[in-house]
PDB file of N, CA and C in Angstrom:
ATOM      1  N   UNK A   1       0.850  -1.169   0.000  1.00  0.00           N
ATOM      2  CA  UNK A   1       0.000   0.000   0.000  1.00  0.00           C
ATOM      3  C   UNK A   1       0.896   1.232   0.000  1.00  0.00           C
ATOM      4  N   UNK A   2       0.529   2.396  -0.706  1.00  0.00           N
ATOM      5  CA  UNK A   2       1.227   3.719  -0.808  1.00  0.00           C
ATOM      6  C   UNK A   2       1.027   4.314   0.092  1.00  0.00           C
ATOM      7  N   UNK A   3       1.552   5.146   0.727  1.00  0.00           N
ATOM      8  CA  UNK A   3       1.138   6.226   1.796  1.00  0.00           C
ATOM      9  C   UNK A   3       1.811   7.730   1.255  1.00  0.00           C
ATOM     10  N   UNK A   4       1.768   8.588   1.617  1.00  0.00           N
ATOM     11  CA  UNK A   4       2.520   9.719   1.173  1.00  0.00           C
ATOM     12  C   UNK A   4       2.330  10.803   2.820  1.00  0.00           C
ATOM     13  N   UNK A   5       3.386  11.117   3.349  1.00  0.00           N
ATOM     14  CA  UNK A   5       3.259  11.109   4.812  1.00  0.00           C
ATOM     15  C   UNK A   5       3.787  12.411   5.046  1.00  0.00           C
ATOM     16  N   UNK A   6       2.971  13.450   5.796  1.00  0.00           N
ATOM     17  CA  UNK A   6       3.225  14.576   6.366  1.00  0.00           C
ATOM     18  C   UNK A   6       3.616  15.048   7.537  1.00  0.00           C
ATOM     19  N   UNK A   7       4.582  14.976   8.119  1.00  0.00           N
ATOM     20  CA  UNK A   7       5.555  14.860   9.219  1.00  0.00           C
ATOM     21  C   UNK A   7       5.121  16.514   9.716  1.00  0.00           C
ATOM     22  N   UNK A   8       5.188  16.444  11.403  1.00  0.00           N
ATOM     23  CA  UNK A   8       4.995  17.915  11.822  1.00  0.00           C
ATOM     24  C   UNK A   8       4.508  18.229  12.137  1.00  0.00           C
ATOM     25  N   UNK A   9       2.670  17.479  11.967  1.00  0.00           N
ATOM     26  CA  UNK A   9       1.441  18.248  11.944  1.00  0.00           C
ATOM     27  C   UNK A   9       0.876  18.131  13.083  1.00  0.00           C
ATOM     28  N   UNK A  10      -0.215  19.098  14.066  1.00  0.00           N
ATOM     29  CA  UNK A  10      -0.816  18.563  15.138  1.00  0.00           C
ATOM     30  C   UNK A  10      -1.523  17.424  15.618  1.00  0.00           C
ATOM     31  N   UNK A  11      -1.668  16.843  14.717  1.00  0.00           N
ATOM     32  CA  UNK A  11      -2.047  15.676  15.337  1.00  0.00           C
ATOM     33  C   UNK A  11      -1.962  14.358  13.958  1.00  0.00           C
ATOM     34  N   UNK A  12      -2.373  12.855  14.199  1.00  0.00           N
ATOM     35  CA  UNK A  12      -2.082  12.149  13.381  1.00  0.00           C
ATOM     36  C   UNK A  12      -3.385  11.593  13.017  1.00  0.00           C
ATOM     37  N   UNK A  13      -3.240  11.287  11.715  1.00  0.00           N
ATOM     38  CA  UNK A  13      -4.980  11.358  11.055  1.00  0.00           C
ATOM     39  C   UNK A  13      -4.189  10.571   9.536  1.00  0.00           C
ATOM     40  N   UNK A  14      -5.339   9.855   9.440  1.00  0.00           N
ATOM     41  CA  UNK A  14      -5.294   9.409   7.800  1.00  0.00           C
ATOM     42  C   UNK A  14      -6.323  10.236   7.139  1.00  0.00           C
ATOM     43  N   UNK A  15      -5.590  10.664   5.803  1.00  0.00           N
ATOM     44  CA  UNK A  15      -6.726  11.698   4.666  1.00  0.00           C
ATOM     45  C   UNK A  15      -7.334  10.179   3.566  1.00  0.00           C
ATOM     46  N   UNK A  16      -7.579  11.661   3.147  1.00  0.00           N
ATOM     47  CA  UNK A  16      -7.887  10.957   1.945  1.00  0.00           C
ATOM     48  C   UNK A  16      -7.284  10.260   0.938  1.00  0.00           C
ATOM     49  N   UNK A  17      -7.506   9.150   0.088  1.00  0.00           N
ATOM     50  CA  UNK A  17      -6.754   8.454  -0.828  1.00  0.00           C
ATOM     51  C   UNK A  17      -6.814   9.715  -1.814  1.00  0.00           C
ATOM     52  N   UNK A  18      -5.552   9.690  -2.292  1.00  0.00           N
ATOM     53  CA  UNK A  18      -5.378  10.773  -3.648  1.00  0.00           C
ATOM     54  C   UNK A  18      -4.886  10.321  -5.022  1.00  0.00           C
ATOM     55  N   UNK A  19      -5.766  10.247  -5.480  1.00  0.00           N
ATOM     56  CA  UNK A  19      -6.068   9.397  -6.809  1.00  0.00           C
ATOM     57  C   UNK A  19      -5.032   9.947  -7.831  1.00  0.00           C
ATOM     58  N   UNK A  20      -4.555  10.986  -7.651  1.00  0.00           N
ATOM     59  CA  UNK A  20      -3.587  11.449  -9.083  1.00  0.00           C
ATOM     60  C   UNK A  20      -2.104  10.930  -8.700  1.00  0.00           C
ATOM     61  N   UNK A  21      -1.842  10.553  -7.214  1.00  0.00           N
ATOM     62  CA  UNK A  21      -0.451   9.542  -7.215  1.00  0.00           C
ATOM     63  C   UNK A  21      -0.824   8.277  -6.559  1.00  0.00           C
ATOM     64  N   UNK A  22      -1.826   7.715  -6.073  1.00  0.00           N
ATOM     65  CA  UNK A  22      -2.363   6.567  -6.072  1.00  0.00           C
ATOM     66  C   UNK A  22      -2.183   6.531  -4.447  1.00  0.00           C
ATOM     67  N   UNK A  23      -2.185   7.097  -3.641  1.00  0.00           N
ATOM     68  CA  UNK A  23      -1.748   6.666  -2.234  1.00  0.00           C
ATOM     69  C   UNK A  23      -2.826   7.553  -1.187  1.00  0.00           C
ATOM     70  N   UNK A  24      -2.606   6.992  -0.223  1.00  0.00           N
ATOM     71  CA  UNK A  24      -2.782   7.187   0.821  1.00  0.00           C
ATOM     72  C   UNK A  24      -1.805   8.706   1.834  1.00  0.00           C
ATOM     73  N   UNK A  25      -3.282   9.328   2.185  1.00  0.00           N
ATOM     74  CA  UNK A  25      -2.530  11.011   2.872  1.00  0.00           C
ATOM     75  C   UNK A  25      -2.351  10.214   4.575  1.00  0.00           C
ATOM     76  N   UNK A  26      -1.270  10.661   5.289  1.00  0.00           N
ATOM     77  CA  UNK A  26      -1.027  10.250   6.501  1.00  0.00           C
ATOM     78  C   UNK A  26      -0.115  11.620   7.053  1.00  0.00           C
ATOM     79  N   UNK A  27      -1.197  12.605   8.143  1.00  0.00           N
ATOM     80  CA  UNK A  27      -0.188  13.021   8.717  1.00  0.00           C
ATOM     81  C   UNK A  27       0.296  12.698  10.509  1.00  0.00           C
ATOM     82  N   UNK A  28       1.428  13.018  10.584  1.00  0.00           N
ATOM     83  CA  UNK A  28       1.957  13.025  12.172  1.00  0.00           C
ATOM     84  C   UNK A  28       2.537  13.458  12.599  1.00  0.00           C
ATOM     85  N   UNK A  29       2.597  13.788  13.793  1.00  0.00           N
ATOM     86  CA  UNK A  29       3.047  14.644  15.130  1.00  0.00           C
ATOM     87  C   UNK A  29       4.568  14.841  14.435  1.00  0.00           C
ATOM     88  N   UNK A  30       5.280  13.767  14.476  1.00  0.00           N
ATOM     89  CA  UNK A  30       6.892  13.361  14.749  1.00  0.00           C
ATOM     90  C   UNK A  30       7.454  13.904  13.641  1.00  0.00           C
ATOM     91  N   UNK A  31       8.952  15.225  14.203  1.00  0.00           N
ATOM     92  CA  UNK A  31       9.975  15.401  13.182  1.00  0.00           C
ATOM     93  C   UNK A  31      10.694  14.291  12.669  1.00  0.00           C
ATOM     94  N   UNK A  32      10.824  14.865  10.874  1.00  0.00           N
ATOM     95  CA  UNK A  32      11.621  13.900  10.140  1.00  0.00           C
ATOM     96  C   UNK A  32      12.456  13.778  10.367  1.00  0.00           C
ATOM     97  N   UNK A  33      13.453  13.299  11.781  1.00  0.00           N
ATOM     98  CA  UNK A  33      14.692  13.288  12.339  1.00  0.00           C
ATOM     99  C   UNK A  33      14.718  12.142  12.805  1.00  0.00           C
ATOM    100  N   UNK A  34      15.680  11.590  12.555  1.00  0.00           N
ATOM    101  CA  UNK A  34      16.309  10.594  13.031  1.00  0.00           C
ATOM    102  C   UNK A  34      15.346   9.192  12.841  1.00  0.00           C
ATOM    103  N   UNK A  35      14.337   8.971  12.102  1.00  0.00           N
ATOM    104  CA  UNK A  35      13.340   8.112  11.609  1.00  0.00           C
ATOM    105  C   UNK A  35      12.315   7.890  13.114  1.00  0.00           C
ATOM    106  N   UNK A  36      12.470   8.794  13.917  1.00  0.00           N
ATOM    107  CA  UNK A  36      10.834   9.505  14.405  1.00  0.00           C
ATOM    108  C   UNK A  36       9.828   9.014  13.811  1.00  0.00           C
ATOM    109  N   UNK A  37       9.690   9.855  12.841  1.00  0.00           N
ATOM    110  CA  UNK A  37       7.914   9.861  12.038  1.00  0.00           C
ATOM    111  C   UNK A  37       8.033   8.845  11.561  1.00  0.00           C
ATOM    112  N   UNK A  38       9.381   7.878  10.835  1.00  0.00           N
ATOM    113  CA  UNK A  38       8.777   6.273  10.414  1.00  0.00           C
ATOM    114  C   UNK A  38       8.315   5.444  11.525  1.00  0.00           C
ATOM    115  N   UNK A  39       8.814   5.792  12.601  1.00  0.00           N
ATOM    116  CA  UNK A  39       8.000   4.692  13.851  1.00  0.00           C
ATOM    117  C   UNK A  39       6.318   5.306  14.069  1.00  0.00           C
ATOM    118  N   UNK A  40       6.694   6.741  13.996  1.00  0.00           N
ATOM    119  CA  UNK A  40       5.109   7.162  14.489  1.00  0.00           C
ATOM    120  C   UNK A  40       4.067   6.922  13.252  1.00  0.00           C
ATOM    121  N   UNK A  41       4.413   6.735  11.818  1.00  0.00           N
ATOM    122  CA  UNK A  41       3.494   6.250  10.989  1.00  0.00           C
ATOM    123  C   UNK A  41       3.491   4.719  11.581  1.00  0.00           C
ATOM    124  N   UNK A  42       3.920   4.021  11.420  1.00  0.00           N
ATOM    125  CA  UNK A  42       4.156   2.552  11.852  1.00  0.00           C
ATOM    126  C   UNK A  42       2.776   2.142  13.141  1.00  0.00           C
ATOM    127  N   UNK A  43       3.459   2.976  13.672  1.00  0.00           N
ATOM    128  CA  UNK A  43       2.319   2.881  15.390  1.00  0.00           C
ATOM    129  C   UNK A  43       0.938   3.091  14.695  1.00  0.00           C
ATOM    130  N   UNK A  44       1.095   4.506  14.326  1.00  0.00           N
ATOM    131  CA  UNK A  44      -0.282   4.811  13.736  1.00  0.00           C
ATOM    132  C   UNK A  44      -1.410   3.941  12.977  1.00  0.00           C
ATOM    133  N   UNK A  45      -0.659   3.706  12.006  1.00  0.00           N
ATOM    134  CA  UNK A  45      -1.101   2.460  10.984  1.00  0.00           C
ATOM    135  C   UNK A  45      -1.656   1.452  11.855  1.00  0.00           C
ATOM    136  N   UNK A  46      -0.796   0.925  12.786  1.00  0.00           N
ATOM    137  CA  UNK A  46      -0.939  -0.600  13.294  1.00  0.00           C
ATOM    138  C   UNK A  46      -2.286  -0.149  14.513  1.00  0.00           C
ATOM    139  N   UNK A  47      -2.170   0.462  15.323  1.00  0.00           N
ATOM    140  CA  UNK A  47      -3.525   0.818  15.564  1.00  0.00           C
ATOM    141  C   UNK A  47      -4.613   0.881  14.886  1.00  0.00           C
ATOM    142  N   UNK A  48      -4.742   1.668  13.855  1.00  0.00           N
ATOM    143  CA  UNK A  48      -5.559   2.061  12.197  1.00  0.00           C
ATOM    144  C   UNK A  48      -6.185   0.670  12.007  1.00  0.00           C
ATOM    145  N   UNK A  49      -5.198   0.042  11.813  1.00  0.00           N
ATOM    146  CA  UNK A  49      -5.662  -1.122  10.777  1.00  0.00           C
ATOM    147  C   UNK A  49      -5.998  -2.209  11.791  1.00  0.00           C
ATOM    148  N   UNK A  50      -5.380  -2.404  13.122  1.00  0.00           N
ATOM    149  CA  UNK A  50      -5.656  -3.427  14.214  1.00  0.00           C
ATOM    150  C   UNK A  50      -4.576  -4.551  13.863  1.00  0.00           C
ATOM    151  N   UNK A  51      -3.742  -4.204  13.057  1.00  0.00           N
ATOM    152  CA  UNK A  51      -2.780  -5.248  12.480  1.00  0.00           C
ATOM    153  C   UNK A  51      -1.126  -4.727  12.509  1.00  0.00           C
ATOM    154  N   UNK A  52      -0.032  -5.048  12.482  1.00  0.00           N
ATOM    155  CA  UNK A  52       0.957  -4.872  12.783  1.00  0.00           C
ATOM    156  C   UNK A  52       1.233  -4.342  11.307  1.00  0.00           C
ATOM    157  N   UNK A  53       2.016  -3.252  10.957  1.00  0.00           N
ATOM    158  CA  UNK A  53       2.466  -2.118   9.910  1.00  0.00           C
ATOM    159  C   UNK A  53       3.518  -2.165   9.915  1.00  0.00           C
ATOM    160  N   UNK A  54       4.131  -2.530   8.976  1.00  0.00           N
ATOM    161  CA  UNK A  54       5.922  -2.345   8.628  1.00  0.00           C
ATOM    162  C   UNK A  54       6.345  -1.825   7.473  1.00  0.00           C
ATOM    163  N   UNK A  55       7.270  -0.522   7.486  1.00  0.00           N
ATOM    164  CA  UNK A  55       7.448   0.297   6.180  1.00  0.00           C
ATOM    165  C   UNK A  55       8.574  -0.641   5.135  1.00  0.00           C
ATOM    166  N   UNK A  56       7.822  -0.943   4.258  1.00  0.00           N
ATOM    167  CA  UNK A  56       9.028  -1.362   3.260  1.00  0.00           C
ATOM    168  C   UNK A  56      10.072  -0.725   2.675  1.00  0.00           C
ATOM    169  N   UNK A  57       9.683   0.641   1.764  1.00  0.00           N
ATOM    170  CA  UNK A  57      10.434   1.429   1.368  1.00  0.00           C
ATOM    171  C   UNK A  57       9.531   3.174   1.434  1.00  0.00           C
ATOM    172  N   UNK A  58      11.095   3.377   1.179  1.00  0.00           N
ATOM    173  CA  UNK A  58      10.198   5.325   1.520  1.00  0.00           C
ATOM    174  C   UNK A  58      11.152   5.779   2.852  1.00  0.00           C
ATOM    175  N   UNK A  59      12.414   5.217   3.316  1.00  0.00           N
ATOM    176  CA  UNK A  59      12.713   5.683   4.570  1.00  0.00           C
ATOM    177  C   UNK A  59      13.051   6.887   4.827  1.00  0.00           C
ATOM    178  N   UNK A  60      13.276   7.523   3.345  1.00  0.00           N
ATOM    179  CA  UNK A  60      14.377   9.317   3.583  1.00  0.00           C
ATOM    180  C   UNK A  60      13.242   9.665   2.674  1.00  0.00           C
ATOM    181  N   UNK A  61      12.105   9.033   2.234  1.00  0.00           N
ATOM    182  CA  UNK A  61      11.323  10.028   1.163  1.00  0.00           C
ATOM    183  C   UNK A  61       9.575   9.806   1.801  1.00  0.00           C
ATOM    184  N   UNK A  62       9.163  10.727   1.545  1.00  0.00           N
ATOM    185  CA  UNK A  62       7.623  11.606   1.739  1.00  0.00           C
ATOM    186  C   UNK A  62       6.858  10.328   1.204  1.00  0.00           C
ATOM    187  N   UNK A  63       6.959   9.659   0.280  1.00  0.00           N
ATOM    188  CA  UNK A  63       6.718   8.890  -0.495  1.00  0.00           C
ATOM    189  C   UNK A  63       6.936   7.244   0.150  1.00  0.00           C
ATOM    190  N   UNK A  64       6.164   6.898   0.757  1.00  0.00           N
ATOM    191  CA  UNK A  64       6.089   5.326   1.266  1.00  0.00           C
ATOM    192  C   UNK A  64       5.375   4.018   1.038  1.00  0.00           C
ATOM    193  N   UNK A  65       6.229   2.841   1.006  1.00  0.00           N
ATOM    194  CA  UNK A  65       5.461   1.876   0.950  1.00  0.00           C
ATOM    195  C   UNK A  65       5.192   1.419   2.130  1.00  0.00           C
ATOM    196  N   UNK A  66       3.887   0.659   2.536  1.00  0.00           N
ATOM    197  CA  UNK A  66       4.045  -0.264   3.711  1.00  0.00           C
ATOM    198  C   UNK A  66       3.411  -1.589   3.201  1.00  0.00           C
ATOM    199  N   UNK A  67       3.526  -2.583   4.402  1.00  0.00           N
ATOM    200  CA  UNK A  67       3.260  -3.830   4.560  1.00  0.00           C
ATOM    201  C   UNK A  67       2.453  -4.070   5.787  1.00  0.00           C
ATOM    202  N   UNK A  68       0.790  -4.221   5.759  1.00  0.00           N
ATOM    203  CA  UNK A  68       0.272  -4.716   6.717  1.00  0.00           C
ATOM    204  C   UNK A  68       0.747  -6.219   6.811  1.00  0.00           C
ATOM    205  N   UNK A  69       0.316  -6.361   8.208  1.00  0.00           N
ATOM    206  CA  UNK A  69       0.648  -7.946   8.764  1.00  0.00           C
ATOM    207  C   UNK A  69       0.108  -8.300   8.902  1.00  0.00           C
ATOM    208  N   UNK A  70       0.086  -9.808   9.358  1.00  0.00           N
ATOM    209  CA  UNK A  70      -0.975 -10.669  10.327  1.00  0.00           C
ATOM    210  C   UNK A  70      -0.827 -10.872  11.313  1.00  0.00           C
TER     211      UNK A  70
END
């Protein structure tokens, strides 16, 4: 699944799917430092979905893949 992830913001929320790059809007709390916001999407997600979330690729870019679990 695509995500495209907005680091910074007051609080953490999934948007809307955005159909002209195919993904998923995700923003969150956590600066893009030190891979912060990849754990806090991660958490997020896995709550979200009730299933364990692991980012495949996307680690230095806005632009992410993930992998729900079982």
């Amino acid at each position: 699944m695509k995500i495209i992830v907005k680091p910074n913001c007051p609080k953490n929320k999934l948007l809307e799917f955005d159909s002209v790059r195919g993904a998923y809007r995700v923003e969150v709390k956590a600066k893009p430092e030190g891979g912060k916001a990849n754990l806090e999407v991660e958490k997020f997600l896995s709550k979200h979905f009730k299933k364990r979330v692991k980012i495949v690729s996307g680690f230095k870019s806005r632009q992410k893949i993930i992998e729900i679990l079982e």
